[in-house]
Protein backbone atom coordinates (compact mmCIF):
# COMPACT_ATOMS: atom_id res chain seq x y z
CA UNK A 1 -2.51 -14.15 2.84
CA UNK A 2 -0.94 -12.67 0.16
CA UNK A 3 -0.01 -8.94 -0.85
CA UNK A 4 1.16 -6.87 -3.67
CA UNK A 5 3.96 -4.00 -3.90
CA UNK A 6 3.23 -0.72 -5.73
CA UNK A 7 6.19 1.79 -6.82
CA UNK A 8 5.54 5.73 -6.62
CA UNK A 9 7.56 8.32 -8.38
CA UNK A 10 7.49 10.00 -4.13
CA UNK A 11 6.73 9.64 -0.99
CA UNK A 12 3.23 11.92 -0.90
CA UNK A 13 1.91 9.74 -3.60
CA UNK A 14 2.35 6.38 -1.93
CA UNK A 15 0.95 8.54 1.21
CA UNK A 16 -2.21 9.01 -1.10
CA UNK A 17 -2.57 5.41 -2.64
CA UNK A 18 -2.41 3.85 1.16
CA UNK A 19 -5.04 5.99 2.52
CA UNK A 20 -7.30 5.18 -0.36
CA UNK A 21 -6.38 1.57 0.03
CA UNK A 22 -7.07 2.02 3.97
CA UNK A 23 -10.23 3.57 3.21
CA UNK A 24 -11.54 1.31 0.85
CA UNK A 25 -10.57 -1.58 3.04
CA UNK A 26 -12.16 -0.37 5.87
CA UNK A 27 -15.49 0.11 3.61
CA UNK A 28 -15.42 -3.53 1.92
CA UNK A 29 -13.92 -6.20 4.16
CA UNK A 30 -14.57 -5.52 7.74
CA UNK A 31 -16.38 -8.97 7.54
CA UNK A 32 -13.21 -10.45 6.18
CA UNK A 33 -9.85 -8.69 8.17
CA UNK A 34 -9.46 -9.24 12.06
CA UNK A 35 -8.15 -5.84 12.98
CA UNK A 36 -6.24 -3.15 10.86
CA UNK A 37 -4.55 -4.18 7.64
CA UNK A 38 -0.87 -3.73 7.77
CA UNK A 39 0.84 -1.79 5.19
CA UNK A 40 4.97 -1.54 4.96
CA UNK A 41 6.60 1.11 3.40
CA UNK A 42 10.55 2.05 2.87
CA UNK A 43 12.61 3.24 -0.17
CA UNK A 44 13.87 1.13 -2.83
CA UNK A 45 17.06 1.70 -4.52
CA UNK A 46 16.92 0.56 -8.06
CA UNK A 47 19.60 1.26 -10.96
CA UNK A 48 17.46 0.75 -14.71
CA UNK A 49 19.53 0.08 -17.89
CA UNK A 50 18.74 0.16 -21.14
């Protein structure tokens, strides 16, 4: 299956986005998932340039 990564300015707003995610999961494809979706999180260290 496949999956998607997101990027949040902190750590309370990824909080926010999963448990939407989580809830809207649990709502719309109970028929689909076989138990709880996983979700990973961690930091990312990125340097941009111009």
């Amino acid at each position: 299956m496949g999956g998607s990564i997101s990027l949040f300015e902190n750590r309370e707003a990824a909080l926010a986005a999963n448990e939407k995610a989580l809830a809207w999961i649990r709502a719309s494809l109970t028929d689909v998932i076989d138990g709880e979706p996983e979700i990973t999180m961690g930091e990312v260290l990125a340097t941009v340039t111009p």
